[in-house]
N, C-alpha and C. Protein backbone atom coordinates (compact mmCIF):
# COMPACT_ATOMS: atom_id res chain seq x y z
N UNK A 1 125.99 75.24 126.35
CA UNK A 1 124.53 75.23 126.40
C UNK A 1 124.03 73.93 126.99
N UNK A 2 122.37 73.83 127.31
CA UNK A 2 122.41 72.63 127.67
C UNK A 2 122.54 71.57 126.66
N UNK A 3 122.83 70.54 127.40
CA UNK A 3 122.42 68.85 126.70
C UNK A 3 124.09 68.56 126.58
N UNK A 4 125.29 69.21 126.53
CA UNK A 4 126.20 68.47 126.17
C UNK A 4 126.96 67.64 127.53
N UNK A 5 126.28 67.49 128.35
CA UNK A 5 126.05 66.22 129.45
C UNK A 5 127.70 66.92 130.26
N UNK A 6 126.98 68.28 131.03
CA UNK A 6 128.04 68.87 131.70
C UNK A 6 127.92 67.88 133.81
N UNK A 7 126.65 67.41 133.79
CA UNK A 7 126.03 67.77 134.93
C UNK A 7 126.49 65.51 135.07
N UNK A 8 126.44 65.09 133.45
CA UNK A 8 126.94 63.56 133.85
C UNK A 8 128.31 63.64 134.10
N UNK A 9 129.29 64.44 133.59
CA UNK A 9 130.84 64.95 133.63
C UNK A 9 131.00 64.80 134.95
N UNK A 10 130.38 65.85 135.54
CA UNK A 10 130.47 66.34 137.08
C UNK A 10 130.32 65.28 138.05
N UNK A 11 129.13 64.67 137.67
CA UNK A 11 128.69 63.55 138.70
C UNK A 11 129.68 61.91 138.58
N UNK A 12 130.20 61.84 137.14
CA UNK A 12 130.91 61.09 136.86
C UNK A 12 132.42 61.15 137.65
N UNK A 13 132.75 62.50 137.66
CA UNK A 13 134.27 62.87 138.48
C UNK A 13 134.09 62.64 140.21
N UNK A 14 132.73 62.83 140.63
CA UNK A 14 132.29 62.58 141.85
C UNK A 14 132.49 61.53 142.11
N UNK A 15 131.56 60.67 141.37
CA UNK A 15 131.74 58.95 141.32
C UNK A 15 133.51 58.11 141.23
N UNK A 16 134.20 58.93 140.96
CA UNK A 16 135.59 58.48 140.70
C UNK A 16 136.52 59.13 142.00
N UNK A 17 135.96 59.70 142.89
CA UNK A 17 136.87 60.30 144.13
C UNK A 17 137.01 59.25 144.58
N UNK A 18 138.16 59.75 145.71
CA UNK A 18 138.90 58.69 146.24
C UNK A 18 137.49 58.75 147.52
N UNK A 19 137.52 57.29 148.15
CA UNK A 19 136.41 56.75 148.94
C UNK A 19 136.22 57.65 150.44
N UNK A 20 138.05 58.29 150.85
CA UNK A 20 137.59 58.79 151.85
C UNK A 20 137.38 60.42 151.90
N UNK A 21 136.93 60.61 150.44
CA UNK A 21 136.90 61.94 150.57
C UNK A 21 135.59 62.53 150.52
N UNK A 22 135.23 63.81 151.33
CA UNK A 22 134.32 64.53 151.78
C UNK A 22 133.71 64.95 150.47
N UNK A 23 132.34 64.43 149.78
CA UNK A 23 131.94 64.52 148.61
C UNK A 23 130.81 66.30 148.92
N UNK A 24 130.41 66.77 148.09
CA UNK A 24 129.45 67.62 148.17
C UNK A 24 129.17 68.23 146.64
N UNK A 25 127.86 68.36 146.99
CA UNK A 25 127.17 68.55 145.47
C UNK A 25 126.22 70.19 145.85
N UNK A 26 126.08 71.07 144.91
CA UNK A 26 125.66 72.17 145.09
C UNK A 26 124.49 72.56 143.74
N UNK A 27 123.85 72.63 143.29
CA UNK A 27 122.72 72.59 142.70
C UNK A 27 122.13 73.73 142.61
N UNK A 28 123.07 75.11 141.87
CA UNK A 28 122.80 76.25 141.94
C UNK A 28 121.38 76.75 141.05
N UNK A 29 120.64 77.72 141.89
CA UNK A 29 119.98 78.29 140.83
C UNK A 29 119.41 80.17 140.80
N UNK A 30 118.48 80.65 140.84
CA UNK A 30 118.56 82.21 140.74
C UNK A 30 118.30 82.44 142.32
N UNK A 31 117.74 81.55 143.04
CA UNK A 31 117.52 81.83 144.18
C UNK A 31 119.05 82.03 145.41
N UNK A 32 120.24 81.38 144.15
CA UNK A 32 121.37 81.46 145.35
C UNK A 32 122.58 82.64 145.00
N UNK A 33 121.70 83.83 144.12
CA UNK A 33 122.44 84.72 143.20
C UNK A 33 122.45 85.68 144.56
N UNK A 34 122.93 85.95 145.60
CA UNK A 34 123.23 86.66 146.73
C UNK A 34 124.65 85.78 147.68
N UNK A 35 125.22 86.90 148.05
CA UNK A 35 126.12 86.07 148.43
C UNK A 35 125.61 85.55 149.81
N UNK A 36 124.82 85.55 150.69
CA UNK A 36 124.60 84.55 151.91
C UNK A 36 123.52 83.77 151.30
N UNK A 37 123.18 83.75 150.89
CA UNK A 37 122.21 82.26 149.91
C UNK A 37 123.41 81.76 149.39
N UNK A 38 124.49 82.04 148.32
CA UNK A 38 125.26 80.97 147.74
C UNK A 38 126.10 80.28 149.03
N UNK A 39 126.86 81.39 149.82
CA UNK A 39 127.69 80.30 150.75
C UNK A 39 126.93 79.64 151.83
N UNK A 40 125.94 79.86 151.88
CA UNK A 40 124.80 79.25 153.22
C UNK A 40 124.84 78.01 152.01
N UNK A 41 124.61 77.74 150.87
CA UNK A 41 124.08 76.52 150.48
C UNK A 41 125.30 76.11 150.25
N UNK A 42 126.28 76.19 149.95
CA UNK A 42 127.42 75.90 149.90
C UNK A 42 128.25 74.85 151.17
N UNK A 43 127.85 75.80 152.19
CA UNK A 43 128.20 75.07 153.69
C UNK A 43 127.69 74.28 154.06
N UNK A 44 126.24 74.23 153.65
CA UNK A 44 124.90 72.96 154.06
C UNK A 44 125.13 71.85 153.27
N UNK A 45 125.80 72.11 152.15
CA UNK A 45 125.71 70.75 151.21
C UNK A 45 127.31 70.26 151.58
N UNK A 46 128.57 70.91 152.16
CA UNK A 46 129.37 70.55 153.06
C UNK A 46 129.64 69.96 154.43
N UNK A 47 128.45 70.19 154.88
CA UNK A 47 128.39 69.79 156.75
C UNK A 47 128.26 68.58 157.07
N UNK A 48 127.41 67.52 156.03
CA UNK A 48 126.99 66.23 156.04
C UNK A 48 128.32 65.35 156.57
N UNK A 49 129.22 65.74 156.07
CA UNK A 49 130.48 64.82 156.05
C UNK A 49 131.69 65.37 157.27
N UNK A 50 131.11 65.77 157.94
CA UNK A 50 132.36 66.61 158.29
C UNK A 50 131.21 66.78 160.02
N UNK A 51 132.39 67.33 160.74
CA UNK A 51 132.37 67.24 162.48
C UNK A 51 133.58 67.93 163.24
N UNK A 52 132.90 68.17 164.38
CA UNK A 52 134.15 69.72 164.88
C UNK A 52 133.92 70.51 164.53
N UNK A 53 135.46 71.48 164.52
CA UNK A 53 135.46 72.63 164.74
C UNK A 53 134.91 73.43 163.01
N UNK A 54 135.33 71.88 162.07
CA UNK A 54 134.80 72.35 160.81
C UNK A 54 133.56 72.60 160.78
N UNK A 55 132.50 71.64 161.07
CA UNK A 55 131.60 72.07 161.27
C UNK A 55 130.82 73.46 161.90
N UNK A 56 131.28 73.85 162.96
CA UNK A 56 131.00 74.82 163.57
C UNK A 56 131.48 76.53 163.23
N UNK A 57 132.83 75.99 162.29
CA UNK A 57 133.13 77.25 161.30
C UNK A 57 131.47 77.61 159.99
N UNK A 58 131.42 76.26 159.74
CA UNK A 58 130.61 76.50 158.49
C UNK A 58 128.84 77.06 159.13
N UNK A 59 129.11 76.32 160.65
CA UNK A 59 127.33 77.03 160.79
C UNK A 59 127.67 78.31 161.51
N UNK A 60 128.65 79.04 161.57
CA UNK A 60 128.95 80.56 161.56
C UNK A 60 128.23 80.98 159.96
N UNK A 61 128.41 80.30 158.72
CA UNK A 61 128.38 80.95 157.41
C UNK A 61 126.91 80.59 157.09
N UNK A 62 126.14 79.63 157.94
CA UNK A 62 125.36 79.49 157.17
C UNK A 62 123.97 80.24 158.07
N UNK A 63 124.84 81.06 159.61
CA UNK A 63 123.44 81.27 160.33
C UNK A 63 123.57 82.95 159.73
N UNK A 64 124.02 83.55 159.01
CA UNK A 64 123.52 84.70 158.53
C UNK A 64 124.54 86.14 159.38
N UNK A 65 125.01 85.83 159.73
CA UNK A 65 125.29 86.97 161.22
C UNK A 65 126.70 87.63 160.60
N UNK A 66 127.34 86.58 159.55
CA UNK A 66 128.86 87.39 158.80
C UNK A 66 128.58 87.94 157.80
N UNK A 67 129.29 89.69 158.24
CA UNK A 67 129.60 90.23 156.95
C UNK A 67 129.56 88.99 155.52
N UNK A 68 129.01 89.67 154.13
CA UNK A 68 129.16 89.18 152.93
C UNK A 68 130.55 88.87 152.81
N UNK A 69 131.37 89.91 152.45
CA UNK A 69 132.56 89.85 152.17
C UNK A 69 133.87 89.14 153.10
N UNK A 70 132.97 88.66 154.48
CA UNK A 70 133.68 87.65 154.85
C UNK A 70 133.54 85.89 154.81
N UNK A 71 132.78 85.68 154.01
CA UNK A 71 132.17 84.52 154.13
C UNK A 71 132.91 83.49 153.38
N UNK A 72 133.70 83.90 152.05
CA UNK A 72 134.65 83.13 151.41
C UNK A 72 135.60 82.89 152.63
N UNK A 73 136.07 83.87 153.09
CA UNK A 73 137.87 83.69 154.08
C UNK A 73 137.06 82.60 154.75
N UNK A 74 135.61 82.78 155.68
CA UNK A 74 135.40 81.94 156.59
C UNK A 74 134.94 80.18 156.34
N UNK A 75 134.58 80.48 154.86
CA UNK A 75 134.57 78.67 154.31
C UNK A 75 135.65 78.60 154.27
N UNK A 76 136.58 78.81 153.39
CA UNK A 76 138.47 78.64 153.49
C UNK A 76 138.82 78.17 154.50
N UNK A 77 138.81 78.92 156.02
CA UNK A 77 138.89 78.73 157.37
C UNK A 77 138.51 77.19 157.65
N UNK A 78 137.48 77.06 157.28
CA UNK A 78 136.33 75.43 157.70
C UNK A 78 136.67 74.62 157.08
N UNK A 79 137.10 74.81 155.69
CA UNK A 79 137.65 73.99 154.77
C UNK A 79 139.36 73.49 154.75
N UNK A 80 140.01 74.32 155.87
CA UNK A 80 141.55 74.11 156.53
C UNK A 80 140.85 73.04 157.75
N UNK A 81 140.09 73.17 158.17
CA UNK A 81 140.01 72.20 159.70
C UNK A 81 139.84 70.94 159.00
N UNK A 82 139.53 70.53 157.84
CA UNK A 82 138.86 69.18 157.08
C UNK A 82 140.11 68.52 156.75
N UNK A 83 140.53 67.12 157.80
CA UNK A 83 141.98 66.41 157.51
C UNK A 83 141.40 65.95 155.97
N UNK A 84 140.22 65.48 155.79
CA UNK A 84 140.31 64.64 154.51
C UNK A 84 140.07 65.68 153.01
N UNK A 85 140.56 64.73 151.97
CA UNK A 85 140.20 65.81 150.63
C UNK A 85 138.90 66.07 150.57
N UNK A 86 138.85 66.92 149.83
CA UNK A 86 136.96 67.17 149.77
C UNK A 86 137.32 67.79 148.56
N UNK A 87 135.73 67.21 147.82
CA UNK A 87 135.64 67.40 146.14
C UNK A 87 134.04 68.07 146.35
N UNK A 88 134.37 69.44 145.61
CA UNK A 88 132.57 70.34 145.76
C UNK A 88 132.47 70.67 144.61
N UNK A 89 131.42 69.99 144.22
CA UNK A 89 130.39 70.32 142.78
C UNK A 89 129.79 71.78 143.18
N UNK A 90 130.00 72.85 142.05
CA UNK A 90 129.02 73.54 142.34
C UNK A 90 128.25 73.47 140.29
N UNK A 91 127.12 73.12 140.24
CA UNK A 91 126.79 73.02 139.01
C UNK A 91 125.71 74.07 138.68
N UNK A 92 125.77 74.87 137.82
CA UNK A 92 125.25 75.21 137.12
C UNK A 92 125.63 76.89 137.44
N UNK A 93 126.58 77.03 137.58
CA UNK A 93 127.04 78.50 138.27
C UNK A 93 126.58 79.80 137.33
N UNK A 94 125.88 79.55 135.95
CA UNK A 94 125.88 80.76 135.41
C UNK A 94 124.55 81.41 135.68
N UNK A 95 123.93 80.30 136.78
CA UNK A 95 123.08 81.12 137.12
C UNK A 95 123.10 82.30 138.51
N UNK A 96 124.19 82.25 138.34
CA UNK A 96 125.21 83.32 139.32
C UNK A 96 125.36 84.21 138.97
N UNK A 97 125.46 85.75 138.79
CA UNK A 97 125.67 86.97 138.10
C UNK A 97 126.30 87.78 139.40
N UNK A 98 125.89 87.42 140.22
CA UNK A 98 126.32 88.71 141.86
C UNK A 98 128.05 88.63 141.63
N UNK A 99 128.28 90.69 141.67
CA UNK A 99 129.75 90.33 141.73
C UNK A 99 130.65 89.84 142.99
N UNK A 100 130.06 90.29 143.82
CA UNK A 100 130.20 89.52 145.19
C UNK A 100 130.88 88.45 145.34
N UNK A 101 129.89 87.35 144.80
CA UNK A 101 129.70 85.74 144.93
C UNK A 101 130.86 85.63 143.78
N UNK A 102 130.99 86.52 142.89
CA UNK A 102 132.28 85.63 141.84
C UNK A 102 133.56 85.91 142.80
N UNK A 103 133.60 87.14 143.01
CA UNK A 103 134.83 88.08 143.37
C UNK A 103 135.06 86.84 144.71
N UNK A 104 134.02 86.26 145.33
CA UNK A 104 135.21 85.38 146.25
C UNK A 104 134.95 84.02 145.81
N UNK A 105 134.61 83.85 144.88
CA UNK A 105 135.00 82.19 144.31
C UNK A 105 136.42 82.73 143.73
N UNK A 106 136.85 83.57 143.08
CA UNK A 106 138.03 83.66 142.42
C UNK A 106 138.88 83.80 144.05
N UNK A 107 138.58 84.58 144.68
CA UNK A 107 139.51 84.55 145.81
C UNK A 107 140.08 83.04 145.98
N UNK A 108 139.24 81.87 146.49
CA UNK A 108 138.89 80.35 146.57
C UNK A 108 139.66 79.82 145.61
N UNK A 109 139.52 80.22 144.59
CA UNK A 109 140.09 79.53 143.80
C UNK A 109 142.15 79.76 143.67
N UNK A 110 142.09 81.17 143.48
CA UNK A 110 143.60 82.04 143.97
C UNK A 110 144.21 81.25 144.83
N UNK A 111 143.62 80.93 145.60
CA UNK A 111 144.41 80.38 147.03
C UNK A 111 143.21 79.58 147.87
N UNK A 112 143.08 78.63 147.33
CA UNK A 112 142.75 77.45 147.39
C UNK A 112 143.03 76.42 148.65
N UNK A 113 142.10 75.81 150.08
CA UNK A 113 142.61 75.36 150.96
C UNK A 113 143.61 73.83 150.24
N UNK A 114 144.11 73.36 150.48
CA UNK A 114 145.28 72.13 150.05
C UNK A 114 144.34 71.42 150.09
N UNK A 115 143.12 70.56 150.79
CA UNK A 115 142.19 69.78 150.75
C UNK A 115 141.70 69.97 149.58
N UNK A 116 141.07 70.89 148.88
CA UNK A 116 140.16 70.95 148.08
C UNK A 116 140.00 70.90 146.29
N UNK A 117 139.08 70.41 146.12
CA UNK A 117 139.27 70.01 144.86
C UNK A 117 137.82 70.56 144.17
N UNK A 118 137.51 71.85 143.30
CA UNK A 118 136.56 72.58 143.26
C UNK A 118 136.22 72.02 141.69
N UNK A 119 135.05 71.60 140.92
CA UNK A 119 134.62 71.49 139.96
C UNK A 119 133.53 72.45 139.71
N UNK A 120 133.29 73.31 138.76
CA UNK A 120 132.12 74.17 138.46
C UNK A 120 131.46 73.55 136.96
N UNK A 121 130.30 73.62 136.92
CA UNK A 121 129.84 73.43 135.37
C UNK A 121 128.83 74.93 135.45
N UNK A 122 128.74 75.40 134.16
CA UNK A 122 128.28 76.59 133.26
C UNK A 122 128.13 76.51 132.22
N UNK A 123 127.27 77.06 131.65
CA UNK A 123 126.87 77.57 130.07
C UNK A 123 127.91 78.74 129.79
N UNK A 124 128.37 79.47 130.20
CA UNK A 124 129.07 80.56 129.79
C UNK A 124 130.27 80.66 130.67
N UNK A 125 131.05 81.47 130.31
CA UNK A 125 132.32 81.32 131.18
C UNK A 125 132.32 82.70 132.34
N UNK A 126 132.79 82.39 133.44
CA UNK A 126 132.64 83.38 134.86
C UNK A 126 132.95 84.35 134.29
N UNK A 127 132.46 85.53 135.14
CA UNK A 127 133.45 86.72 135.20
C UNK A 127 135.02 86.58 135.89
N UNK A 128 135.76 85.60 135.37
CA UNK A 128 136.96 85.53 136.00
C UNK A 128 138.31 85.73 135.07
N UNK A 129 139.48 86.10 136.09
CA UNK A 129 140.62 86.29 135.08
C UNK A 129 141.24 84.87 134.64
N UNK A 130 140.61 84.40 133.49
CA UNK A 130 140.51 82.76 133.46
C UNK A 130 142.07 82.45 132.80
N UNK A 131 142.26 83.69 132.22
CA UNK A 131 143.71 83.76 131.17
C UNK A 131 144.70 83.62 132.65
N UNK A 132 144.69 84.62 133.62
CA UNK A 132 145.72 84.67 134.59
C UNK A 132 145.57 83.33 135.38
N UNK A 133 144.28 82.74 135.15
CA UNK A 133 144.32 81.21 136.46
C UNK A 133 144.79 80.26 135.82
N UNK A 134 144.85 80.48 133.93
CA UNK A 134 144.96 79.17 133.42
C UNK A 134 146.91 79.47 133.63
N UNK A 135 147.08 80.35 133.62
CA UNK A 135 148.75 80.58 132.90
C UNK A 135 149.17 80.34 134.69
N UNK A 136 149.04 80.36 135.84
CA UNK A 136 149.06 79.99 137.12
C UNK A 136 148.72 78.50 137.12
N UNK A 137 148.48 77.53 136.27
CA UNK A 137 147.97 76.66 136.42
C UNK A 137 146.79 76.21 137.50
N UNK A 138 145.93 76.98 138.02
CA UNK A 138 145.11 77.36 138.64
C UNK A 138 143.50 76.51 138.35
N UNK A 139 143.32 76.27 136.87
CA UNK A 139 142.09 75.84 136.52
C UNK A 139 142.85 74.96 134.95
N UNK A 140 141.83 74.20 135.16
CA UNK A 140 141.82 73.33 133.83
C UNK A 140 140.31 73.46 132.93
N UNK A 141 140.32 73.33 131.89
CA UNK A 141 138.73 73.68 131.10
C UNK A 141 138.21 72.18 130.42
N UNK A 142 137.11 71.76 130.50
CA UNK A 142 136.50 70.55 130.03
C UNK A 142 135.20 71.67 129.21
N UNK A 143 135.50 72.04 127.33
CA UNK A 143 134.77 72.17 126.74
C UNK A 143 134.00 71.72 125.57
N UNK A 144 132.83 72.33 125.26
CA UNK A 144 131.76 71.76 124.35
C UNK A 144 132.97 70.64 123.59
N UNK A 145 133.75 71.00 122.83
CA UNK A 145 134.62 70.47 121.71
C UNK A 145 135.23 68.96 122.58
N UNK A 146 135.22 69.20 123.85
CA UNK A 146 135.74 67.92 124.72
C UNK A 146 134.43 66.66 124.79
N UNK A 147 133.56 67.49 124.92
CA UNK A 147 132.41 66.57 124.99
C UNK A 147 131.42 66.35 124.33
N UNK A 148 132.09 66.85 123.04
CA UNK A 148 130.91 66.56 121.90
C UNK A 148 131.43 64.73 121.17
N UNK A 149 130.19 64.39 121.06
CA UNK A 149 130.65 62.82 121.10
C UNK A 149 131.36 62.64 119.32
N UNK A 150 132.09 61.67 119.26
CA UNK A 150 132.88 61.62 118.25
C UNK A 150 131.39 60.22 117.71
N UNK A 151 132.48 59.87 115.88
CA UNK A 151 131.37 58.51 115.23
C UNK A 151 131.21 57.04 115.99
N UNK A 152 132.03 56.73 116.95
CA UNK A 152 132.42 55.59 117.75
C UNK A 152 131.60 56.28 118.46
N UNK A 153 131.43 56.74 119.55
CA UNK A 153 130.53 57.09 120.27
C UNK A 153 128.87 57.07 120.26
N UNK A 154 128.81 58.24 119.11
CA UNK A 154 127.28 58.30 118.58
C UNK A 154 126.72 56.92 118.03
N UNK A 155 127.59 56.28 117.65
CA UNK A 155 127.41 54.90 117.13
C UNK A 155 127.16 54.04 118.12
N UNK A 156 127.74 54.31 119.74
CA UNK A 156 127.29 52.84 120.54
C UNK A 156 126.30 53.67 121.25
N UNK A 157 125.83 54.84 121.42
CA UNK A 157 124.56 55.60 121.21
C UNK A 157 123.33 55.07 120.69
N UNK A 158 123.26 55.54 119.78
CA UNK A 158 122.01 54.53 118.42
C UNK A 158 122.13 53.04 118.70
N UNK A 159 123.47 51.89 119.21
CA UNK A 159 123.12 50.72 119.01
C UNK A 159 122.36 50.99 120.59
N UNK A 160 122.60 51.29 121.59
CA UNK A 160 121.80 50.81 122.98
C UNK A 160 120.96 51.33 122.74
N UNK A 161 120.13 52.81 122.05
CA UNK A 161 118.74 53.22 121.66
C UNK A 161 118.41 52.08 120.29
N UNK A 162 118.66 51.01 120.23
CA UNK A 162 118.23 50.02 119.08
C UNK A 162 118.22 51.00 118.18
N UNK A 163 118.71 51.67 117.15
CA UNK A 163 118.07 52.28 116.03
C UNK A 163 119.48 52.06 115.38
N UNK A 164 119.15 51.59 114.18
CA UNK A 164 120.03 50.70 112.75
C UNK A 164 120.45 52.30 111.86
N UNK A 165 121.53 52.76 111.82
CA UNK A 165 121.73 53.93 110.67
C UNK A 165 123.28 53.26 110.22
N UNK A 166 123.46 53.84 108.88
CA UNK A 166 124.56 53.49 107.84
C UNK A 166 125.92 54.20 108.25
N UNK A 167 126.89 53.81 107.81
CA UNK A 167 128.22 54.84 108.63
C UNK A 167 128.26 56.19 108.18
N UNK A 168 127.64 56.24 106.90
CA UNK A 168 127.80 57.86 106.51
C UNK A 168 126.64 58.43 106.70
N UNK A 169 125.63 57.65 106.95
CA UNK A 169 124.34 58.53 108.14
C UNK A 169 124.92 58.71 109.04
N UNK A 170 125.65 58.22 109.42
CA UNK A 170 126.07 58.39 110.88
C UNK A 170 127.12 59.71 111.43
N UNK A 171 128.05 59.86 110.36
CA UNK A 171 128.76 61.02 110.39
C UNK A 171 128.22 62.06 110.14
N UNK A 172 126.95 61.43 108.70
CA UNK A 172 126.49 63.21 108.52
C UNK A 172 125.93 63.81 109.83
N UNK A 173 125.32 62.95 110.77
CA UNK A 173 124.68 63.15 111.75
C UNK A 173 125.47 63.93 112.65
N UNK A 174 126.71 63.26 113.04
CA UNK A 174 127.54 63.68 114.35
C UNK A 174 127.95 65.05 113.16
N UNK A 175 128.13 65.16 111.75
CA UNK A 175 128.34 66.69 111.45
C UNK A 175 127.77 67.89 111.43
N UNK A 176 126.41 67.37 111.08
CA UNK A 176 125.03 68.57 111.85
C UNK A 176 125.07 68.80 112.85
N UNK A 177 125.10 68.08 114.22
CA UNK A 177 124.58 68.23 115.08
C UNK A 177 126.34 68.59 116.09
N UNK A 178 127.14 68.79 115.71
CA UNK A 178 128.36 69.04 115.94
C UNK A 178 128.85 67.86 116.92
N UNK A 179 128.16 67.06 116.98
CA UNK A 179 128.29 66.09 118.44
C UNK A 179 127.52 66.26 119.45
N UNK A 180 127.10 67.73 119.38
CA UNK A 180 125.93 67.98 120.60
C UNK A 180 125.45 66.22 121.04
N UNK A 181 125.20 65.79 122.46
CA UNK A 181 124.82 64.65 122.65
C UNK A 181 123.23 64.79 122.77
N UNK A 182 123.04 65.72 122.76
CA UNK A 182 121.24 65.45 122.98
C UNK A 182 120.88 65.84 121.39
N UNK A 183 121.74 66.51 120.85
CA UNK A 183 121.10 66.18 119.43
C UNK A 183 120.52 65.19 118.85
N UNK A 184 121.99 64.23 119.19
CA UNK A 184 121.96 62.77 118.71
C UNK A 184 121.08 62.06 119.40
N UNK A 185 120.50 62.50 120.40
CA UNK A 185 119.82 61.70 121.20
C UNK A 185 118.51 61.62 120.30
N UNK A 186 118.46 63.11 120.18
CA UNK A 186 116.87 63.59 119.67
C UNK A 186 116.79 63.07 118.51
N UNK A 187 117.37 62.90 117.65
CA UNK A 187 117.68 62.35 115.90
C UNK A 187 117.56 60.74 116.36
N UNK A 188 118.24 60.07 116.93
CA UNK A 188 117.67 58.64 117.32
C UNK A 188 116.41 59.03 117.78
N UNK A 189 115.80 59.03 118.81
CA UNK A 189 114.54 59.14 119.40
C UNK A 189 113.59 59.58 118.02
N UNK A 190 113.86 60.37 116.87
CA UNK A 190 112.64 60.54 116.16
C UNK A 190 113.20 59.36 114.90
N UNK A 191 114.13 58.70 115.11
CA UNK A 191 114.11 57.78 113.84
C UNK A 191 113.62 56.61 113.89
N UNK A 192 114.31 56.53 115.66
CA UNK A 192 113.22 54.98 116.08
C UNK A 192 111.64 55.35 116.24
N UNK A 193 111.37 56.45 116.63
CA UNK A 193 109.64 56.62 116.37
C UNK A 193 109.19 56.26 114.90
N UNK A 194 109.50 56.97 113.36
CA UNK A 194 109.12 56.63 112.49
C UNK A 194 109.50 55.17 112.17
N UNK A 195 110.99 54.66 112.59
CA UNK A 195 111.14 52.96 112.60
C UNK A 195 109.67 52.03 112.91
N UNK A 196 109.58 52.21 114.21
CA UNK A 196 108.38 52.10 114.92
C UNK A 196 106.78 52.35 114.11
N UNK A 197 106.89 53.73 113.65
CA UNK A 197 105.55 53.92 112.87
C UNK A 197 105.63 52.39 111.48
N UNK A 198 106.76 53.19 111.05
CA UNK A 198 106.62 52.02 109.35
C UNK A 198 106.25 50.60 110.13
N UNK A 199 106.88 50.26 111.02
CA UNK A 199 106.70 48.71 111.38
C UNK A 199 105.40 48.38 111.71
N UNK A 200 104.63 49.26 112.52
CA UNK A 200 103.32 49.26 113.09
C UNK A 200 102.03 49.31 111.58
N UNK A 201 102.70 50.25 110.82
CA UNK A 201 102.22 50.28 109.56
C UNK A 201 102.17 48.83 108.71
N UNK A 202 103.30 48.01 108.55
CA UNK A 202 103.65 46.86 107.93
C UNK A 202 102.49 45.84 108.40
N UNK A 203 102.10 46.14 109.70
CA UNK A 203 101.75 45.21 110.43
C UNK A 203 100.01 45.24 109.95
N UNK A 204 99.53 46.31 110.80
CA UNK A 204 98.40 46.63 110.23
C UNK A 204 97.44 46.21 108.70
N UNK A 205 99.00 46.95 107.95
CA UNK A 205 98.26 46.83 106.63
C UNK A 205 98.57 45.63 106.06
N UNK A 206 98.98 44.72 106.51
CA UNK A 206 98.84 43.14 105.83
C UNK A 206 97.62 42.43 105.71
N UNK A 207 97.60 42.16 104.53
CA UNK A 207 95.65 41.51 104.55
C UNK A 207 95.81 40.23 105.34
């Protein structure tokens, strides 16, 4: 769901590529639930970095004129001409439903150009055979339970939001809120507000 900081994950693994590699970020939403909207934006947020014949594969995909069902083989294709690695965010994919658009990300993913290094973030998990990609070693999973923040965490949390809580406030906290990070966010943010009120209060009401 949101808030458990899928989209800092993503951008964080971006930030850690190696320097000469072909970065691209994809920023899905209902408008790219067709398959020539997803790989047209797909190729556009790929082209920046890249020149030749790669290039000129990908503005085949993105001027409209290929069959649907060829448009995965033909990024694959564009994505073989690219000497350097290339790392593609596509975030927020569950706002994807077209079977189309899954049926050739799984293709992509199956057989995968050697350059490429594919990260997806979602609320829910694809329509994919995730059991057959994981046992292929095919995909790796970064979930809620991975990124729900532990008491060391939530704790240097609350100290950079300034707000003072006890160690077993502090667990009960990360135990309600399962770690969710925007929980904790939200539970600081309303403790330093009433912090804030009482103090403003102290102040005031001194004769």
């Amino acid at each position: 769901t949101a808030g458990w900081g899928k989209t800092i994950f993503a951008a964080s693994w971006l930030a850690a590529a190696a320097p000469d590699r072909v970065l691209a970020w994809v920023n899905l939403d209902e408008a790219d639930d067709d398959p020539h909207a997803f790989w047209c934006a797909v190729a556009t947020a790929l082209m920046p970095d890249l020149k030749g014949p790669a290039v000129e594969a990908l503005q085949r995909v993105t001027a409209g004129a290929v069959e649907a069902d060829d448009l995965p083989r033909l990024l694959a294709t564009a994505l073989d001409l690219v000497p350097a690695p290339t790392a593609l965010v596509l975030d927020n994919l569950h706002e994807i439903r077209s079977p189309s658009v899954h049926s050739g990300l799984v293709r992509l993913v199956e057989r995968p150009p050697p350059s490429l290094a594919l990260l997806v973030t979602t609320r829910r998990d694809p329509p994919w055979p995730l059991a057959q990609l994981r046992l292929a070693g095919l995909v790796a999973e970064v979930r809620a339970v991975d990124l729900a923040f532990r008491a060391e965490e939530a704790a240097e949390l609350f100290c950079r939001l300034g707000v003072g809580v006890t160690a077993p406030q502090l667990e009960r906290l990360v135990e309600r809120t399962e770690g969710w990070p925007a929980g904790l966010r939200l539970a600081a943010m309303h403790l330093k507000g009433v912090a804030d009120t009482m103090a403003l209060y102290r102040v005031v009401g001194t004769p």
